[in-house]
Protein backbone atom coordinates (compact mmCIF):
# COMPACT_ATOMS: atom_id res chain seq x y z
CA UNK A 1 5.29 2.78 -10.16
CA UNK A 2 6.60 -0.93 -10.16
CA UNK A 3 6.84 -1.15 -14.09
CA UNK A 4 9.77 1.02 -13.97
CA UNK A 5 12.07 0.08 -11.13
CA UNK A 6 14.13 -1.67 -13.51
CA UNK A 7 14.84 1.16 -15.79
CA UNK A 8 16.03 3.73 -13.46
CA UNK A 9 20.02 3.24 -14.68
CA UNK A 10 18.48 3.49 -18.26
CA UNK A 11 16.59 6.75 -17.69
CA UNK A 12 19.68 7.89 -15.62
CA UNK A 13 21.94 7.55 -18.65
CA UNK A 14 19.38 8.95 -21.84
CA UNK A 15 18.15 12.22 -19.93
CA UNK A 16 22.22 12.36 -19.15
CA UNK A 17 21.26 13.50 -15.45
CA UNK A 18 22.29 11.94 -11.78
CA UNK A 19 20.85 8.80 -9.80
CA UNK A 20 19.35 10.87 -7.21
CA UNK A 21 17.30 12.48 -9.55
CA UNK A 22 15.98 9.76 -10.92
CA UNK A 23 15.13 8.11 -7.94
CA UNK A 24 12.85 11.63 -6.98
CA UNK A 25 9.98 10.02 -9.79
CA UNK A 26 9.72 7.14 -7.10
CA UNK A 27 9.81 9.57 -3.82
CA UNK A 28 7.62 11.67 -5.99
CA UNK A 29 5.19 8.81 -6.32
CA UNK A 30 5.86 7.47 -2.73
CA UNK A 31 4.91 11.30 -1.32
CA UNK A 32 1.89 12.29 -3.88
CA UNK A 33 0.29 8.74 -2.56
CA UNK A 34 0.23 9.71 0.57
CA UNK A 35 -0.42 13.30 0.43
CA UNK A 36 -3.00 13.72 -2.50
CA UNK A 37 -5.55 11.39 -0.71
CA UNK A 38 -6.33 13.94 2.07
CA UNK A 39 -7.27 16.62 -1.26
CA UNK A 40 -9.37 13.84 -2.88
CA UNK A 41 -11.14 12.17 -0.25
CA UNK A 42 -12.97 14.68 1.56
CA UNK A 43 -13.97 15.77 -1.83
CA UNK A 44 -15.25 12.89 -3.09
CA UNK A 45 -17.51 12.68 0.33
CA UNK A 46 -19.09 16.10 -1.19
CA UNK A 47 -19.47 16.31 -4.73
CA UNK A 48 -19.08 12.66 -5.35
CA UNK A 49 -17.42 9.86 -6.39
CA UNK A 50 -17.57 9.97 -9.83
CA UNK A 51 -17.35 13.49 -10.69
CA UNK A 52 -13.82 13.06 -8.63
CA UNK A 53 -12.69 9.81 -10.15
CA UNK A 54 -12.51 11.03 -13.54
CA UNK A 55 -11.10 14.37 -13.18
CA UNK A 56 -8.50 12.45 -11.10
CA UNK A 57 -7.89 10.27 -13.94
CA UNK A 58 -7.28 12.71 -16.49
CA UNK A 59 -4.81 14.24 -14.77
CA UNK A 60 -3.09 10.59 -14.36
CA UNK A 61 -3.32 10.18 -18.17
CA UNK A 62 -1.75 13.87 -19.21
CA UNK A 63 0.88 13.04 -16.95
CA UNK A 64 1.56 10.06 -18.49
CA UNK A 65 1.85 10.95 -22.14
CA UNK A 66 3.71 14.29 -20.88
CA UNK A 67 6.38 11.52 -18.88
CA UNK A 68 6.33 9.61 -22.18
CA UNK A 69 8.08 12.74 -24.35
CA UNK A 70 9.65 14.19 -22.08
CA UNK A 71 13.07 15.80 -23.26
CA UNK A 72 14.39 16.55 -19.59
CA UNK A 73 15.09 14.95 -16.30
CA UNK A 74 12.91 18.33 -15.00
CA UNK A 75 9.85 17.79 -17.43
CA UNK A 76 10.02 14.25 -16.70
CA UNK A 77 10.04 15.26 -12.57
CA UNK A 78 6.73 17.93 -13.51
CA UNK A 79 4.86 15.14 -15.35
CA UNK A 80 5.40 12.88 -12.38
CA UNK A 81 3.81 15.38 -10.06
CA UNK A 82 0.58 15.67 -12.62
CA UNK A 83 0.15 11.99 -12.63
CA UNK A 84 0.21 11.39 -9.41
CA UNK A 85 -2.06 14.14 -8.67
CA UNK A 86 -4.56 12.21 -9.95
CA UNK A 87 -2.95 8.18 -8.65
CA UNK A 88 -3.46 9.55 -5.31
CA UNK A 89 -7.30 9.57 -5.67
CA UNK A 90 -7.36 5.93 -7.39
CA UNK A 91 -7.39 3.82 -4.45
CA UNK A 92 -8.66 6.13 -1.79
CA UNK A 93 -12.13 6.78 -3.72
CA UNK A 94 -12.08 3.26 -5.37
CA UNK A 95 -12.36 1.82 -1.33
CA UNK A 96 -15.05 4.36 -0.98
CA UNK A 97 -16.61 3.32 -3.92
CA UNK A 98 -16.70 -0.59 -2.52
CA UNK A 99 -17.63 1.04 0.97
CA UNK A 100 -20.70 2.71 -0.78
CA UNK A 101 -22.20 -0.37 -2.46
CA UNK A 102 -21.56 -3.02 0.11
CA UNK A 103 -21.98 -3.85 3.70
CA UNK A 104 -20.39 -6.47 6.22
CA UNK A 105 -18.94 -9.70 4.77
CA UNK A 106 -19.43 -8.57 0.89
CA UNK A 107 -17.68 -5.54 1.86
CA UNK A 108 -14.58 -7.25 3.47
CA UNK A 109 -14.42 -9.85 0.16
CA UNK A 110 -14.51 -6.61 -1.75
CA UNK A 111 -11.83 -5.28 -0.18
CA UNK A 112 -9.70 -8.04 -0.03
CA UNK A 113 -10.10 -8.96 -3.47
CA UNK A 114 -8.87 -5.08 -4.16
CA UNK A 115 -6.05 -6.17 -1.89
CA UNK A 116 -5.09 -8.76 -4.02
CA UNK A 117 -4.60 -7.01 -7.22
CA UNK A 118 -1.34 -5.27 -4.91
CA UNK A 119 0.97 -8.00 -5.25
CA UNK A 120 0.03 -9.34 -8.78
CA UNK A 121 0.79 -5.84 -9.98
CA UNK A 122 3.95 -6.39 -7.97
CA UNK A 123 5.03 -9.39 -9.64
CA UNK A 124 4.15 -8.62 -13.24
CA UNK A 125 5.00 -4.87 -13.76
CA UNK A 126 9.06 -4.97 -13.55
CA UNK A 127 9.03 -8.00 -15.74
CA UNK A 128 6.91 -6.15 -18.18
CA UNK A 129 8.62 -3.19 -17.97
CA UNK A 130 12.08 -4.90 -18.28
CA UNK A 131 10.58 -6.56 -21.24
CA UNK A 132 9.60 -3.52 -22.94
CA UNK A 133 12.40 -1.67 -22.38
CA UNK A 134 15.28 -4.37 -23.87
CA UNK A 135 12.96 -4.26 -27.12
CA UNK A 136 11.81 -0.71 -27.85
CA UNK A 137 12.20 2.18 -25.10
CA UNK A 138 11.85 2.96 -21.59
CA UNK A 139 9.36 5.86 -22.75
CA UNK A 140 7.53 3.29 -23.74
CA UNK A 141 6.02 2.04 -20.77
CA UNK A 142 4.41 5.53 -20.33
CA UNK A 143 3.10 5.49 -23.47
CA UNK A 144 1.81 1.64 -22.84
CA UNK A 145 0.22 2.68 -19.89
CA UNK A 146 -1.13 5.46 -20.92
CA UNK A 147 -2.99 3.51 -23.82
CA UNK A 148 -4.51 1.18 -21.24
CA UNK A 149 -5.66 4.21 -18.87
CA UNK A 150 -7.42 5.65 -21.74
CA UNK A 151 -8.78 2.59 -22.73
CA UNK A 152 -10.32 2.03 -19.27
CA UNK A 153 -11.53 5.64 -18.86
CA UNK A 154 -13.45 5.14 -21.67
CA UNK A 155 -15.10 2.10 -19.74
CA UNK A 156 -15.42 4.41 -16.81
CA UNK A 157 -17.76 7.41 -18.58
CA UNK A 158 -19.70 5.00 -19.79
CA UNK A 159 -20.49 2.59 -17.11
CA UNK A 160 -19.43 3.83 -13.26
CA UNK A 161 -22.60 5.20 -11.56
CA UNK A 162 -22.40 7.88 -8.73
CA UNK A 163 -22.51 5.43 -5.64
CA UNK A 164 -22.69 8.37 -3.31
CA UNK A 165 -26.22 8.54 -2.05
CA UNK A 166 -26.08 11.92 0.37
CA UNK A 167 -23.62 14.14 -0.87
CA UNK A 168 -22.60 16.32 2.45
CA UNK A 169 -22.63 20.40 1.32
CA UNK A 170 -18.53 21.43 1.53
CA UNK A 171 -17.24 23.72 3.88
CA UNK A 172 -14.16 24.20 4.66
CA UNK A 173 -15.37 24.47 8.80
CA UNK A 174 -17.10 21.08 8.48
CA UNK A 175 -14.60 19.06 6.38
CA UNK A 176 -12.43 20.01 9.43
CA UNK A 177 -14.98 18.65 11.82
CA UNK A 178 -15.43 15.34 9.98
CA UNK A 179 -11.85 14.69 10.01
CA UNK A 180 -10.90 15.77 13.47
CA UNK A 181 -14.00 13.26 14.75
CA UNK A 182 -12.33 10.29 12.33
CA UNK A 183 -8.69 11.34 13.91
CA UNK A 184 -10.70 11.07 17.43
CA UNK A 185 -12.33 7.37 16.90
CA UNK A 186 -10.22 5.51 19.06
CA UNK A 187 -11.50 2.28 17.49
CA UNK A 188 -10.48 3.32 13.91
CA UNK A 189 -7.54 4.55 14.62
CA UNK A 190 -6.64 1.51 16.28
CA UNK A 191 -7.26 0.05 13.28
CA UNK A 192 -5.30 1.64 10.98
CA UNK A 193 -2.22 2.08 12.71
CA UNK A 194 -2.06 -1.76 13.06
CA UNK A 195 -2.76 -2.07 9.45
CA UNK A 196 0.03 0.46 8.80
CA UNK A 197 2.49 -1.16 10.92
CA UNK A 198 1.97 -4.45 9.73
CA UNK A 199 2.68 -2.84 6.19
CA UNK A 200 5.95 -1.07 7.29
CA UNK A 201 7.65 -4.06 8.56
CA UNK A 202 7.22 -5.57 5.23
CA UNK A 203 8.06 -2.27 3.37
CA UNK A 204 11.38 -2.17 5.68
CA UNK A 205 11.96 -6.15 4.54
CA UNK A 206 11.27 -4.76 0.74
CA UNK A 207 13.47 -2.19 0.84
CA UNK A 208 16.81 -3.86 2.14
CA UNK A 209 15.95 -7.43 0.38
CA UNK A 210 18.20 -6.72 -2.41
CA UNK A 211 21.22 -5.34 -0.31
CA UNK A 212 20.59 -8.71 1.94
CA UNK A 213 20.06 -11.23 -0.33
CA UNK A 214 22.66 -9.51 -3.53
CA UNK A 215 25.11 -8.22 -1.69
CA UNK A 216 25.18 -10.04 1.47
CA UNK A 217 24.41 -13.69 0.22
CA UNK A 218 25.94 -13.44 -3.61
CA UNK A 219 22.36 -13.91 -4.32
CA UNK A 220 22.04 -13.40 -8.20
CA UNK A 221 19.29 -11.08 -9.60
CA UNK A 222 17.16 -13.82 -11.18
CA UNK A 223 17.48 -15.59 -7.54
CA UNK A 224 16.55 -12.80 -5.87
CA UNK A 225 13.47 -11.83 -8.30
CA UNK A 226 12.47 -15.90 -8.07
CA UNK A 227 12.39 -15.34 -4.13
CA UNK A 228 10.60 -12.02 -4.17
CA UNK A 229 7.79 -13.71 -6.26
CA UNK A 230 7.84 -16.52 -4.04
CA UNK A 231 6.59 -13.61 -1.36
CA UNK A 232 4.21 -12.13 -3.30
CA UNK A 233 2.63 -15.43 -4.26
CA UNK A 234 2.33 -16.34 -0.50
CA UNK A 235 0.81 -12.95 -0.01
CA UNK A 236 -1.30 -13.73 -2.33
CA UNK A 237 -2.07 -16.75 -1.17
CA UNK A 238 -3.14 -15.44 2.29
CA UNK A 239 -5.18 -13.24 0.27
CA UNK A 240 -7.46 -16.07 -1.36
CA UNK A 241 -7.69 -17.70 1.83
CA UNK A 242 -8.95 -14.87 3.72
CA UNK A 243 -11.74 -14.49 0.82
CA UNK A 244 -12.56 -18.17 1.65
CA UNK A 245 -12.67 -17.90 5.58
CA UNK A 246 -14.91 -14.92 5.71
CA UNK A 247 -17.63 -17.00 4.17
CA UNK A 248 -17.58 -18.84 7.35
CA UNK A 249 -16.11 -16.59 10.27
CA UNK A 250 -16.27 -13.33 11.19
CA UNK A 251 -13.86 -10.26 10.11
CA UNK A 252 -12.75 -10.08 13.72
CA UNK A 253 -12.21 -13.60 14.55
CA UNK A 254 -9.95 -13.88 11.28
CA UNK A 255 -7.72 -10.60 12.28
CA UNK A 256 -6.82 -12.35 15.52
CA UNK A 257 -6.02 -15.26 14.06
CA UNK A 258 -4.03 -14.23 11.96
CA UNK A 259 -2.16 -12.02 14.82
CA UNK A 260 -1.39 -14.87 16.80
CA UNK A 261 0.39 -16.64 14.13
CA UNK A 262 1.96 -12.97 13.82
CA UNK A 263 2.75 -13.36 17.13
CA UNK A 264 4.55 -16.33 16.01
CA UNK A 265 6.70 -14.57 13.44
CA UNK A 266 7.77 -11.80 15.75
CA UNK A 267 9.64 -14.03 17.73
CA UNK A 268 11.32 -15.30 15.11
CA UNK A 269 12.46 -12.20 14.07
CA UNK A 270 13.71 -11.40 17.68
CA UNK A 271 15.28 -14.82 17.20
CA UNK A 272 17.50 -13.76 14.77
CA UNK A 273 17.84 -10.40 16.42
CA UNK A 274 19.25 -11.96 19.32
CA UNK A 275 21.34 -14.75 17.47
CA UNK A 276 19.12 -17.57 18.36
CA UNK A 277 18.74 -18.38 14.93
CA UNK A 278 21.54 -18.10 12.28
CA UNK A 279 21.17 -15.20 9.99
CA UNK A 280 20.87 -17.27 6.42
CA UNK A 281 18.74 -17.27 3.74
CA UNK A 282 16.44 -20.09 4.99
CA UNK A 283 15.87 -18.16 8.33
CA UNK A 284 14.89 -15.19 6.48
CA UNK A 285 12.78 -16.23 3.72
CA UNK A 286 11.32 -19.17 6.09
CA UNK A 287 9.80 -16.22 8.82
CA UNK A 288 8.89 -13.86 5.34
CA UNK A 289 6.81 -16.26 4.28
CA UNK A 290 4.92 -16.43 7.37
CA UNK A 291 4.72 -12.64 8.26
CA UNK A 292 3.52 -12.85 4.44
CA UNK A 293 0.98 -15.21 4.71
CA UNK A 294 -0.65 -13.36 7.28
CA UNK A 295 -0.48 -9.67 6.74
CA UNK A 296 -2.56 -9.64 3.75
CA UNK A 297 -6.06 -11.10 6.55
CA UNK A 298 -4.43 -8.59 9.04
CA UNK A 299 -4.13 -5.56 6.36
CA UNK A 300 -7.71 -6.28 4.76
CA UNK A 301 -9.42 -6.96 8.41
CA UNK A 302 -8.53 -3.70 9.34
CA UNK A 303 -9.22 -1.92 6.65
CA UNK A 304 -12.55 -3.63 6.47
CA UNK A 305 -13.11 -2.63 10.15
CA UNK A 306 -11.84 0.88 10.18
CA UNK A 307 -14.04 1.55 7.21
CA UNK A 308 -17.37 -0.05 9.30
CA UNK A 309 -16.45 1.71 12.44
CA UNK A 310 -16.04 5.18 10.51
CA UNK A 311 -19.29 4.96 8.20
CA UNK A 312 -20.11 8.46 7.28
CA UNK A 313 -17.26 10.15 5.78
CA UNK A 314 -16.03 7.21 3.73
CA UNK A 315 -14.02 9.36 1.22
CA UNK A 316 -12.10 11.11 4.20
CA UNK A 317 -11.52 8.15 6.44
CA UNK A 318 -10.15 6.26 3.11
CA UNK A 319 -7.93 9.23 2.73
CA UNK A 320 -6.99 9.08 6.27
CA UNK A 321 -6.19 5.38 5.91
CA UNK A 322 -3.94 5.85 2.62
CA UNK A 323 -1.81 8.89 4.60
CA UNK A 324 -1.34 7.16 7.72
CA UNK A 325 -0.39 4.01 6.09
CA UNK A 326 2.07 5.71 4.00
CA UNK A 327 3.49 8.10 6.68
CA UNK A 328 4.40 5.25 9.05
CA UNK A 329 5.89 3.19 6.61
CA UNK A 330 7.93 6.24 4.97
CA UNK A 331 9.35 6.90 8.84
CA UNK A 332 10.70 3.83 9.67
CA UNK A 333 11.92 3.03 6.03
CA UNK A 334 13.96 6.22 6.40
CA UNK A 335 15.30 5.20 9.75
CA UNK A 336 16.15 1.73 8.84
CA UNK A 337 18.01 3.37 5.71
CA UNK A 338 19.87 5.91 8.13
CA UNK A 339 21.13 3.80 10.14
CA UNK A 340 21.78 1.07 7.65
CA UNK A 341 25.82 0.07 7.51
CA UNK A 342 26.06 -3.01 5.84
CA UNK A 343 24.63 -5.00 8.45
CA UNK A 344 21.41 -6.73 9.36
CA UNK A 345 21.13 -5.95 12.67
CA UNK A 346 19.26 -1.90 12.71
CA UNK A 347 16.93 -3.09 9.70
CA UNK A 348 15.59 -6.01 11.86
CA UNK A 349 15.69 -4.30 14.58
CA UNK A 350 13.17 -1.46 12.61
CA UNK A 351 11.51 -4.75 11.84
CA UNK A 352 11.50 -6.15 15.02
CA UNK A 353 9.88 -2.52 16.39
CA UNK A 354 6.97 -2.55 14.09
CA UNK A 355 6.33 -5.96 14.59
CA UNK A 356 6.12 -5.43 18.57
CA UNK A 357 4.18 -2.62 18.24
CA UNK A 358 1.66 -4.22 16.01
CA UNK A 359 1.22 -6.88 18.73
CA UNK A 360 1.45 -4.03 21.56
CA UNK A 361 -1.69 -2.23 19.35
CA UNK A 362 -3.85 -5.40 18.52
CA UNK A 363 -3.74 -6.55 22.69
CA UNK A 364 -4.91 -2.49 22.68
CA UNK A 365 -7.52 -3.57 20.48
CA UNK A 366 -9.20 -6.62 21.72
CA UNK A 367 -9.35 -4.72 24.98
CA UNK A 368 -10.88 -1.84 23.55
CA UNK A 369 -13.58 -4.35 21.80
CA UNK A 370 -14.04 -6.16 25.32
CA UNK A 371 -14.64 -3.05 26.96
CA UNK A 372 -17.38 -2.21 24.28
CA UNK A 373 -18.82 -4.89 24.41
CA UNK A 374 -19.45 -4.87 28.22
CA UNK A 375 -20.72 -1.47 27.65
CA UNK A 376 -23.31 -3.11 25.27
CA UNK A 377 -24.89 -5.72 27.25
């Protein structure tokens, strides 16, 4: 999706059609991520992993070269659905996939090493797809990606195995069943909504950065892309130490960690809420970089430890994970945009919500783990 944000006016103007149109590819892609997981997933926990994966890819690929020739805004908009058809069972049965083969800490590296091909992907596609569009087309991204998904399908037949080891018989009564007992786990759910609000406070950040920083500060947009990297290279950085920690700590003891230094960046953010601190750049990017830092340990933690807590269905408790996660972020990105009137104050307070929440859900947490605990012994 990242490769072309920059070419939206470009598409706008060729396929002679209106901005909001073009700007339904990325709620198309935004919605199909979130919804097509809950088709996949279950799926995946019945007839398999691979014989899902690479049906899922086709349809990625066809709707690829279909986006690459298209004549119309409309074909264009139709192709977008096919891909992502088959994106939305990428990640969700790729997690599964990791669940399936490992256990505990090589699990959790796994997973956060998944985690950190995010915000590389991030960084790199725009410029690439900037790059390829001043010198040849912006139809030619789809075509360049859809040489490079071919060229890893073709990896794919040959060398993924079937990881699934006791494919569960599908009916419709028990895929029910297994997804109203993952929607009951209080533990896992716990889990995941902290992961997810962690995620929208940054997706909220994301999605008014340029108005803030452009508009607001006369930020130009190679200062604003220079800061932006900045925050996905601390990401990324939080990433890399997470993979380090875990060789030595526990999942758990690294999630609440990191949440106390979260802690520690929601009251900056209140801070600034409540005038405290100046509204600037340095105030802003100084508190980013430390909600980044940590929210790539927080994410992966609890995606680690939803995934061990919810160990049978892994393909419908991945698909679970992807909607929620995209749900909560899609409602408070839309209310942050609603209310949004040239001025900071209802995007960080949005912020400033998910951030308290978060905290409100991981004291939840540790008391939940107390209790079971005591239960144990």
């Amino acid at each position: 999706m990242d490769i072309h944000l920059p070419l939206a006016p470009t598409i706008m103007v060729d396929l002679n059609t209106t901005e909001f149109m073009v700007q339904l590819l990325f709620i198309i892609s935004t919605v199909l991520t979130t919804m097509a997981p809950l088709f996949w997933g279950p799926l995946s926990d019945c007839y398999g992993r691979r014989r899902l994966f690479l049906p899922a890819c086709y349809f990625m690929i066809v709707g690829q070269f279909g986006c690459w020739v298209a004549p119309t805004i409309e074909w264009l908009l139709f192709m977008r659905v096919i891909q992502y058809l088959g994106v939305g069972a990428i990640l969700t049965v790729t997690m599964a996939v990791i669940c399936d083969l490992y256990q505990g800490t090589a699990r959790a590296k796994k997973l956060a090493l998944l985690e950190m091909s995010m915000p590389f992907a991030l960084a790199v596609a725009p410029i690439i797809g900037a790059y390829v569009a001043n010198y040849l087309s912006w139809r030619y991204n789809f075509l360049f990606l859809g040489i490079l998904q071919t060229f890893l399908l073709g990896i794919l037949l040959k060398c993924m195995p079937e990881t699934l080891q006791t494919p569960k018989p599908f009916e419709w009564r028990q895929s029910y069943q297994a997804l109203s007992s993952i929607l009951t786990n209080r533990l896992f759910m716990q889990y995941v909504l902290l992961f997810a609000m962690v995620n929208a406070s940054y997706m909220v950040f994301i999605t008014h950065a340029s108005f803030i920083f452009i508009n607001g500060f006369n930020f130009s947009p190679t200062l604003f892309s220079l800061n932006q990297g900045l925050l996905v290279f601390v990401y990324f950085l939080g990433l890399v130490f997470y993979r380090w920690f875990v060789k030595y700590t526990s999942v758990p003891s690294i999630l609440n960690t990191s949440m106390l230094i979260y802690v520690g960046y929601g009251a900056l953010v209140c801070a600034i809420l409540a005038g405290i601190l100046p509204f600037n750049p340095v105030s802003i990017v100084g508190t980013m970089i430390i909600s980044c830092l940590v929210s790539g340990p927080i994410i992966t933690s609890c995606n680690s430890l939803a995934l061990t807590s919810c160990n049978d269905y892994l393909g419908t408790s991945s698909a679970t994970i992807e909607f929620t996660i995209g749900s909560v972020a899609g409602v408070f990105m839309f209310l942050s945009s609603y209310f949004f009137n040239d001025s900071f104050v209802p995007v960080y307070t949005v912020i400033a919500t998910t951030v308290l929440l978060s905290i409100g859900i991981w004291f939840n947490l540790t008391e939940t783990s107390s209790l079971k605990k005591e239960r144990k012994v």
